[in-house]
Protein backbone atom coordinates (compact mmCIF):
# COMPACT_ATOMS: atom_id res chain seq x y z
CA UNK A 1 -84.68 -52.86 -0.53
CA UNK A 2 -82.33 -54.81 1.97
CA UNK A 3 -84.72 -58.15 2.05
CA UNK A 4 -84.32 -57.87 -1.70
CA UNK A 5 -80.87 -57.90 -1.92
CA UNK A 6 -81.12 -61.45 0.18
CA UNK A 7 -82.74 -63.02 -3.20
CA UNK A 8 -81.66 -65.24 -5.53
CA UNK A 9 -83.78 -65.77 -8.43
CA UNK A 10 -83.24 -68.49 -10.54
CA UNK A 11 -84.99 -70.17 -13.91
CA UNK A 12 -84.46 -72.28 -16.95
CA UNK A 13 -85.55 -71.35 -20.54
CA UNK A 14 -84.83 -72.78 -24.19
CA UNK A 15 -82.58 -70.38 -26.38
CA UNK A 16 -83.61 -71.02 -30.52
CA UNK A 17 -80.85 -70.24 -32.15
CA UNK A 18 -82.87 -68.30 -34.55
CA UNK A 19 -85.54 -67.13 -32.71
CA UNK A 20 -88.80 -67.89 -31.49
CA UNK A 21 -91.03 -70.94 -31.71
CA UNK A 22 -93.93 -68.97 -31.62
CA UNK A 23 -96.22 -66.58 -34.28
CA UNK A 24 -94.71 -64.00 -35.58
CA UNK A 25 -97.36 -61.02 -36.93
CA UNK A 26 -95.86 -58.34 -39.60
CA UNK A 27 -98.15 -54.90 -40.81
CA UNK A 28 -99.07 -54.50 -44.60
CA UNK A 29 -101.91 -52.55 -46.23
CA UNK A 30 -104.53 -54.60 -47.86
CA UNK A 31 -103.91 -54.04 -51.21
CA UNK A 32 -100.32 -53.57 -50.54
CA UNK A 33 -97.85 -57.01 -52.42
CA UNK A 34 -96.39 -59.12 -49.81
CA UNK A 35 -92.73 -57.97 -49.31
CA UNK A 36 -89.51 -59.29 -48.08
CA UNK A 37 -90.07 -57.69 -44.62
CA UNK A 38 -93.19 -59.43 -44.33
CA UNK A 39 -92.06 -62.58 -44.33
CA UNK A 40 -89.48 -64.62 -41.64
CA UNK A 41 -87.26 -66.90 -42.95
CA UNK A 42 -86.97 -70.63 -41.51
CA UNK A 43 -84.71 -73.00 -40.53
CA UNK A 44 -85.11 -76.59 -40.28
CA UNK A 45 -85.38 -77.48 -36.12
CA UNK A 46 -84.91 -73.92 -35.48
CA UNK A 47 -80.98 -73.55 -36.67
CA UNK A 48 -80.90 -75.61 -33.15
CA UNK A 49 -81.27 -74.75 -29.47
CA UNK A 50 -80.04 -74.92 -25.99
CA UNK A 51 -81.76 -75.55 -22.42
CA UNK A 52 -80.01 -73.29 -19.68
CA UNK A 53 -80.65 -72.54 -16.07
CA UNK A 54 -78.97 -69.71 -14.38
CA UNK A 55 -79.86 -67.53 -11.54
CA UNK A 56 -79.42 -64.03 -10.40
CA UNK A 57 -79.19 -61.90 -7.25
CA UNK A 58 -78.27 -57.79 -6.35
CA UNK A 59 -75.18 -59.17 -6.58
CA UNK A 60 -74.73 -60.48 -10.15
CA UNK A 61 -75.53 -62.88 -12.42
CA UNK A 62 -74.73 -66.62 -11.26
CA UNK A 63 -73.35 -69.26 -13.99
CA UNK A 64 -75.00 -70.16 -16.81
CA UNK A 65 -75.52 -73.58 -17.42
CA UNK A 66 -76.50 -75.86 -20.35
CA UNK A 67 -79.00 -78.76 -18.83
CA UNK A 68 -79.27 -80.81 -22.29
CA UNK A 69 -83.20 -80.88 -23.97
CA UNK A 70 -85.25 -82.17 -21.01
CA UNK A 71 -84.52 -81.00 -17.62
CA UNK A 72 -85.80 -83.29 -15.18
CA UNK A 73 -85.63 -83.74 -11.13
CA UNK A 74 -82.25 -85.29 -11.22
CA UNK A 75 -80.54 -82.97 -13.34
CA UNK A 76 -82.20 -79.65 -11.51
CA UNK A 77 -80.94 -81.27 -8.15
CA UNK A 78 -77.69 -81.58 -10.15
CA UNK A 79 -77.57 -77.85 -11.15
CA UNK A 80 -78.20 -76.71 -7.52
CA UNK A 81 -75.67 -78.86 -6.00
CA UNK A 82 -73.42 -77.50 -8.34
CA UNK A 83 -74.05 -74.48 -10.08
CA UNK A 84 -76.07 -72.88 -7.63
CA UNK A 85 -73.93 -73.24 -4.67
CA UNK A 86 -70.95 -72.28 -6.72
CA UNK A 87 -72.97 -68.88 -7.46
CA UNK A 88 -74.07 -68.33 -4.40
CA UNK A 89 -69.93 -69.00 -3.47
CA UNK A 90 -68.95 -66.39 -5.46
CA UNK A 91 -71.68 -63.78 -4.19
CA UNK A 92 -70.55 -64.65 -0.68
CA UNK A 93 -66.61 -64.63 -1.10
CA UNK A 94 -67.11 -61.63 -3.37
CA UNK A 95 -69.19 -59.84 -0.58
CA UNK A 96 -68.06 -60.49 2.68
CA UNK A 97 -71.54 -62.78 3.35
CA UNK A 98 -72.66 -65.87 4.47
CA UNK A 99 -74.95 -68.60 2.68
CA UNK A 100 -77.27 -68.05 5.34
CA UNK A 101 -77.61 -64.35 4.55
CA UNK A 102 -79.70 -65.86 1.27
CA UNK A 103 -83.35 -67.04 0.56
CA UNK A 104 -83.33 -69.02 -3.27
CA UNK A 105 -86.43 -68.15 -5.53
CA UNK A 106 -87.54 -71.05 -7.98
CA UNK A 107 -91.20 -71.26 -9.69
CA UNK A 108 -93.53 -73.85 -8.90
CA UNK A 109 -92.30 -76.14 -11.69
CA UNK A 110 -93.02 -80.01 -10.53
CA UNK A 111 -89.53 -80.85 -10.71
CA UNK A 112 -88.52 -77.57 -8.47
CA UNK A 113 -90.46 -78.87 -6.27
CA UNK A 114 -90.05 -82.31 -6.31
CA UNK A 115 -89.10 -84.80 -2.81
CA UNK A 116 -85.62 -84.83 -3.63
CA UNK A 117 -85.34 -80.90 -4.32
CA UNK A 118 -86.95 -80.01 -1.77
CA UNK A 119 -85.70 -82.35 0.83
CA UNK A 120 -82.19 -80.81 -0.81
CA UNK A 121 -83.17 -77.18 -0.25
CA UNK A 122 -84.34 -78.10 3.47
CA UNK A 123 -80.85 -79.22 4.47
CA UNK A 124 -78.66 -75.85 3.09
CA UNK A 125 -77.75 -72.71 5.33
CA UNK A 126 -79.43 -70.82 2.90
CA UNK A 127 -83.82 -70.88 2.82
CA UNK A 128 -86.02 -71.39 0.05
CA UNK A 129 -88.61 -68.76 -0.63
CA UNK A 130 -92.22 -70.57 -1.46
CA UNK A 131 -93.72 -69.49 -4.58
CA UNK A 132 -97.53 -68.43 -4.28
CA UNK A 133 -99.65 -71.09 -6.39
CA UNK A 134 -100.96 -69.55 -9.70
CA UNK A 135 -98.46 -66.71 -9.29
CA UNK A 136 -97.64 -64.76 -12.40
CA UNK A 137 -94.02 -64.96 -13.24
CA UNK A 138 -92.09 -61.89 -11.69
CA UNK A 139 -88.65 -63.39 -11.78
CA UNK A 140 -86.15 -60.63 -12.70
CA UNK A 141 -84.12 -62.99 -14.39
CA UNK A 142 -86.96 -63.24 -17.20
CA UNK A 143 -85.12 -60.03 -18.26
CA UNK A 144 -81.85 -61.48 -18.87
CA UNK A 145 -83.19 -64.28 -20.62
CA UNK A 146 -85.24 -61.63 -22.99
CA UNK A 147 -81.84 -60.05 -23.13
CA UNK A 148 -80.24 -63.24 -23.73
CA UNK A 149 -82.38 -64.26 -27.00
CA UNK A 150 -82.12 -61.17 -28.31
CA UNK A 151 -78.59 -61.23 -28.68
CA UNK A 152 -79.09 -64.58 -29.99
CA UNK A 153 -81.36 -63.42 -32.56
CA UNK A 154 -79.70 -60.50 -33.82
CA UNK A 155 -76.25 -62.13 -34.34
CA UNK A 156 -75.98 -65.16 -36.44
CA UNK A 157 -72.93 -67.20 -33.97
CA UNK A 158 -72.77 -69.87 -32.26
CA UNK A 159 -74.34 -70.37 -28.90
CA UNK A 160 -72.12 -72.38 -26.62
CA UNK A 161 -69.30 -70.08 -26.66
CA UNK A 162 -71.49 -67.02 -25.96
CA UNK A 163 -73.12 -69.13 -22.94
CA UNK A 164 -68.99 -69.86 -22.21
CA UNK A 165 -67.61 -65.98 -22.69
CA UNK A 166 -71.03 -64.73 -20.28
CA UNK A 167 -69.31 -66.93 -17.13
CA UNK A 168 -65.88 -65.53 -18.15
CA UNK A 169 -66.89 -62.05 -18.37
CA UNK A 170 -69.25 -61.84 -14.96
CA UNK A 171 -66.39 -63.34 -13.20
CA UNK A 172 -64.10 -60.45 -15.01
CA UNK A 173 -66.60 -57.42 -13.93
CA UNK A 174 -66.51 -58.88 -10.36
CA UNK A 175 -68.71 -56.58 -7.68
CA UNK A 176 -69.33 -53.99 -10.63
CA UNK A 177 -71.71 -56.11 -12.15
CA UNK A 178 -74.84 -55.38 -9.81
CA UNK A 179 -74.44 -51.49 -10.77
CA UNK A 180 -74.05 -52.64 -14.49
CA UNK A 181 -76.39 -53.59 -17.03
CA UNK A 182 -76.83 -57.18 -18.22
CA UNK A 183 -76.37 -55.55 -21.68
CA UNK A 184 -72.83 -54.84 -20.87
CA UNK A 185 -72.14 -57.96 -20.45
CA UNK A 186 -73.54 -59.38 -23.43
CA UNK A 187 -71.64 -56.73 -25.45
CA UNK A 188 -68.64 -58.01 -24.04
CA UNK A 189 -69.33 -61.65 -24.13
CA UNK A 190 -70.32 -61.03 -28.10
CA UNK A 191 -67.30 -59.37 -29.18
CA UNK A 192 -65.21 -62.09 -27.37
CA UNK A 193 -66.58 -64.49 -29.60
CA UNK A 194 -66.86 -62.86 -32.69
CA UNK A 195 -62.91 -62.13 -32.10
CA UNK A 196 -62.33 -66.05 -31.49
């Protein structure tokens, strides 16, 4: 369990404001009429959508950070010269540790691991994990996201300020956030926004 706690996972993934982009399936019998249940309602481009990259370690959740529609080399080297090392900050002053008391997790996305990331990642305290080729995707963090776009889904507000609120409330919960659920959070970072 220690080595674990030396992890931080990270990932990106697209939020639809309403949902997925993919098929939806719904159970009738086969004589039974077709019925407002059956049937998902649309919105043109989704109701709209955001990129974000965030990562996560036994010691909380890091920032959460809108990357704009395409995420490309420059802009992940961007997030992990700035968002990532300002995550890891916080785990360290928050903890008593050291950047060097870290390995990072990424996926084998091409621009993860791309000359300019990786010649990046070689030059920080902390190490870079490798990912196995063809590895299934374990990341912990798929959980939050699943968390994440379900809150999305099931509340009809806007996105940026819950992606806002979720920064302002880890950094409220402090070191109780690794004993907490991420659904805690989201509670709080929803009814901060519906109270806006």
């Amino acid at each position: 369990m220690e080595d674990w706690k030396r992890v931080i996972w990270s990932d990106e993934t697209k939020v639809n404001r309403f949902g997925s982009e993919g098929k939806l399936y719904a159970w009738k019998q086969p004589n039974e009429k077709l019925k407002r249940r059956h049937v998902k309602q649309t919105v043109k481009h989704g109701g709209g959508s955001l990129m974000v990259w965030s990562c996560i370690s036994w010691y909380g959740v890091g920032y959460i950070v809108d990357v704009g529609k395409n995420m490309d080399k420059s802009v992940y080297l961007s997030v992990l010269q700035d968002d990532l090392v300002k995550s890891m900050t916080g785990y360290c002053e928050e903890n008593d540790l050291i950047m060097a008391d870290f390995e990072f997790m990424q996926d084998n996305d091409p621009k993860h691991k791309s000359k300019i990331v990786s010649e990046w990642l070689s030059k920080q305290d902390f190490t870079a994990m490798e990912c196995p080729p063809q590895s299934p995707d374990l990341n912990p963090i798929e959980n939050m996201w699943n968390t994440l776009k379900n809150a999305c889904l099931n509340s009809m507000i806007v996105l940026l300020p819950l992606w806002m609120n979720y920064g302002l409330v880890r950094s409220r919960l402090g070191t109780k956030l690794p004993r907490k659920n991420v659904k805690i959070i989201l509670k709080l970072c929803l009814n901060d926004v519906l109270t806006l």
